[in-house]
C-alpha atoms as a PDB file:
ATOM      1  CA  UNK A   1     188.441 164.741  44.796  1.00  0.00           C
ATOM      2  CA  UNK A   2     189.777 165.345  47.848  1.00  0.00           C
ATOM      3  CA  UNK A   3     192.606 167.477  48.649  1.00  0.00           C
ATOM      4  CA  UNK A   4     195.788 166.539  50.774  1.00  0.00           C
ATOM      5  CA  UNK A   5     196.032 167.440  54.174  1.00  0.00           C
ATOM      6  CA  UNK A   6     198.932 168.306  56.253  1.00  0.00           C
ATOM      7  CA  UNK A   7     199.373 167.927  60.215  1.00  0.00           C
ATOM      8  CA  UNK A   8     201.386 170.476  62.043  1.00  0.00           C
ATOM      9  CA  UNK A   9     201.796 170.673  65.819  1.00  0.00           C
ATOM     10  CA  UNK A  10     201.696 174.259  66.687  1.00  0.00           C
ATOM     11  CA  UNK A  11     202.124 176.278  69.642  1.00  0.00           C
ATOM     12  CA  UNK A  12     199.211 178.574  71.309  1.00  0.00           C
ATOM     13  CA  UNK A  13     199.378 180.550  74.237  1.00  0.00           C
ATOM     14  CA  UNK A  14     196.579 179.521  76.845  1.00  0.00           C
ATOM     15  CA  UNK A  15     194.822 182.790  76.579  1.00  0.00           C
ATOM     16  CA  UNK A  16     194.457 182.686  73.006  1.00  0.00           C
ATOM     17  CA  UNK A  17     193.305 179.017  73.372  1.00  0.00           C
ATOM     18  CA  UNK A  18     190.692 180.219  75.625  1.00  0.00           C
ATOM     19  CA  UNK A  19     189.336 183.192  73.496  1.00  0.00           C
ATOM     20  CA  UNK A  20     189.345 180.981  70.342  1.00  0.00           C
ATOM     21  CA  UNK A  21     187.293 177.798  72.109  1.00  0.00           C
ATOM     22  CA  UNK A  22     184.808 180.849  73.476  1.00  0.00           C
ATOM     23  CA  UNK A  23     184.408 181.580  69.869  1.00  0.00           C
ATOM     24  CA  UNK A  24     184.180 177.745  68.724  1.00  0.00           C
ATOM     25  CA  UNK A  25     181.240 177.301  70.992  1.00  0.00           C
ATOM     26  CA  UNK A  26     179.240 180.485  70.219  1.00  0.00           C
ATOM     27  CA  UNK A  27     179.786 178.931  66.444  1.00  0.00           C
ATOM     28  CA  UNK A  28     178.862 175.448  67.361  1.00  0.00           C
ATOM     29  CA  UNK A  29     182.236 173.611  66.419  1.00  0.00           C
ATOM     30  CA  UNK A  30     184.796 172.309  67.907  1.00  0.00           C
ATOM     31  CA  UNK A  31     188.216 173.959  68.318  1.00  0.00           C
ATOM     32  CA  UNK A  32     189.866 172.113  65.938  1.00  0.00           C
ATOM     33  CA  UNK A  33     187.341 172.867  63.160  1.00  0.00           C
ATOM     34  CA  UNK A  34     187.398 176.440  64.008  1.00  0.00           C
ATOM     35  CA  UNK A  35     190.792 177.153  63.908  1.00  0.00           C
ATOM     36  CA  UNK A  36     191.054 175.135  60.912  1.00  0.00           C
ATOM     37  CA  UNK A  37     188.272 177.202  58.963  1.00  0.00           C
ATOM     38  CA  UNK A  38     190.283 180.569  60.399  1.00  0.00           C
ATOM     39  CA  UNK A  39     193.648 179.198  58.876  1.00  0.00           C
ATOM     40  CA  UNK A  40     191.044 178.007  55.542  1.00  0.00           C
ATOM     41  CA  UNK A  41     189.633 181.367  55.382  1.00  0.00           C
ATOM     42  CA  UNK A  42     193.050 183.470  56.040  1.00  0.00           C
ATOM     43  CA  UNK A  43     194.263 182.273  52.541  1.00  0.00           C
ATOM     44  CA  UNK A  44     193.812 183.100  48.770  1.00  0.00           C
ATOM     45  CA  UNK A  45     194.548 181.399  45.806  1.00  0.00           C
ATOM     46  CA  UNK A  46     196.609 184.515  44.865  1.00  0.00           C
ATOM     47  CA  UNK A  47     199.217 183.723  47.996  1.00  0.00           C
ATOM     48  CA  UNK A  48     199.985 180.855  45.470  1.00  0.00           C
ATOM     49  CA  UNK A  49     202.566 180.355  43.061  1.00  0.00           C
ATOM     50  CA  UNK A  50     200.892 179.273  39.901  1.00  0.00           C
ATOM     51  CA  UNK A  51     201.650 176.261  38.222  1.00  0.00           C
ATOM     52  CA  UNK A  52     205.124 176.348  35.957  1.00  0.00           C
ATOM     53  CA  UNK A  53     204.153 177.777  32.326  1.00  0.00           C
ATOM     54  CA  UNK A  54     200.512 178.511  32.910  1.00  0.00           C
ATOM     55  CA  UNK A  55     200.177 181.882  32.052  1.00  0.00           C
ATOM     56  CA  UNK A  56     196.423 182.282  30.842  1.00  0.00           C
ATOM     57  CA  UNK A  57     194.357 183.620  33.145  1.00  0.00           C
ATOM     58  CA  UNK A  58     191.108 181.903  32.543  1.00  0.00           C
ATOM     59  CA  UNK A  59     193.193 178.754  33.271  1.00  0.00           C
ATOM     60  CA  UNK A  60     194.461 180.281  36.056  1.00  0.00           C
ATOM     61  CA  UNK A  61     190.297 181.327  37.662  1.00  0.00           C
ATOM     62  CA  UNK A  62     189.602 177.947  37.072  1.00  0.00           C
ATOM     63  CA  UNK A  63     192.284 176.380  39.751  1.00  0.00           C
ATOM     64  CA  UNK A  64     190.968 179.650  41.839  1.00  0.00           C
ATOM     65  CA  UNK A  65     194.351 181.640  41.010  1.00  0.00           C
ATOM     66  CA  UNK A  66     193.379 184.573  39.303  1.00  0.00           C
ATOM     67  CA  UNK A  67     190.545 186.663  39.322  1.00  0.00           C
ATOM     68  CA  UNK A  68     187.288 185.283  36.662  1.00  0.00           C
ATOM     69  CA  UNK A  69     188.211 186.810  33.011  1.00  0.00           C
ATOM     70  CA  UNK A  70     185.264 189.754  32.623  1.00  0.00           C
ATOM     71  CA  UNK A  71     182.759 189.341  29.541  1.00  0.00           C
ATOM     72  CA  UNK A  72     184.170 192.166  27.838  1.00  0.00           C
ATOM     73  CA  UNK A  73     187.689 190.629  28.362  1.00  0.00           C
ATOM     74  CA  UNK A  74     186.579 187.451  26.820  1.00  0.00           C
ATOM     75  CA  UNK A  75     185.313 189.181  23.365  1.00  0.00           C
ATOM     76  CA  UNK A  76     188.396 191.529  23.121  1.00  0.00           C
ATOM     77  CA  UNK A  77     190.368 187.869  23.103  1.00  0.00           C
ATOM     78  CA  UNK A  78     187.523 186.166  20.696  1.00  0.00           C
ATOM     79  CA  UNK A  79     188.224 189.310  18.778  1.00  0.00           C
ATOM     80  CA  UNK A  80     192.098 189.380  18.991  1.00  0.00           C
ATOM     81  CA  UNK A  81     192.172 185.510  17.807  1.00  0.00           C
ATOM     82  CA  UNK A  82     190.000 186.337  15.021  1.00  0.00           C
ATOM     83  CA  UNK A  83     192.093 189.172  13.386  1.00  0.00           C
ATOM     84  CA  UNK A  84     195.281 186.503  14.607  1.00  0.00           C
ATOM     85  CA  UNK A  85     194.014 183.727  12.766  1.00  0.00           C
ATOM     86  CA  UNK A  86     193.735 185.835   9.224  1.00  0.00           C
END
């Protein structure tokens, strides 16, 4: 599945256009594709809002909002919905 893009027009100063297509080249892509992966890597899943009424957080890791749930985490809540369910 593919995610939706966006356009923007944005404005760069010409020495910062310069630096980052010096940078693009050494890398082997273009400009474009190298800004874009910049902008791609700036950006975590935690600058996100998450969805409306998803509070779990394994939910959450899988949509990349929330850090993994740890092992040890994940038998405390085995355990916890054990002693719930009696």
């Amino acid at each position: 599945m593919q995610e939706a893009v966006t356009r923007k027009l944005i404005d760069i100063k010409s020495p910062t256009i310069l630096a980052l297509s010096i940078k693009a080249k050494r890398k082997g892509v273009s400009l474009k594709r190298y800004i874009e992966d910049l902008l791609e890597e700036s950006v975590t899943f935690e600058d996100l809002p998450a969805p409306k009424g998803v509070t779990d957080r394994r939910i959450l890791s899988l949509i990349g909002m929330a850090k993994p749930v740890t092992p040890i985490e994940s038998i405390e809540d085995e355990k916890l919905k054990y002693i719930l369910s009696k």
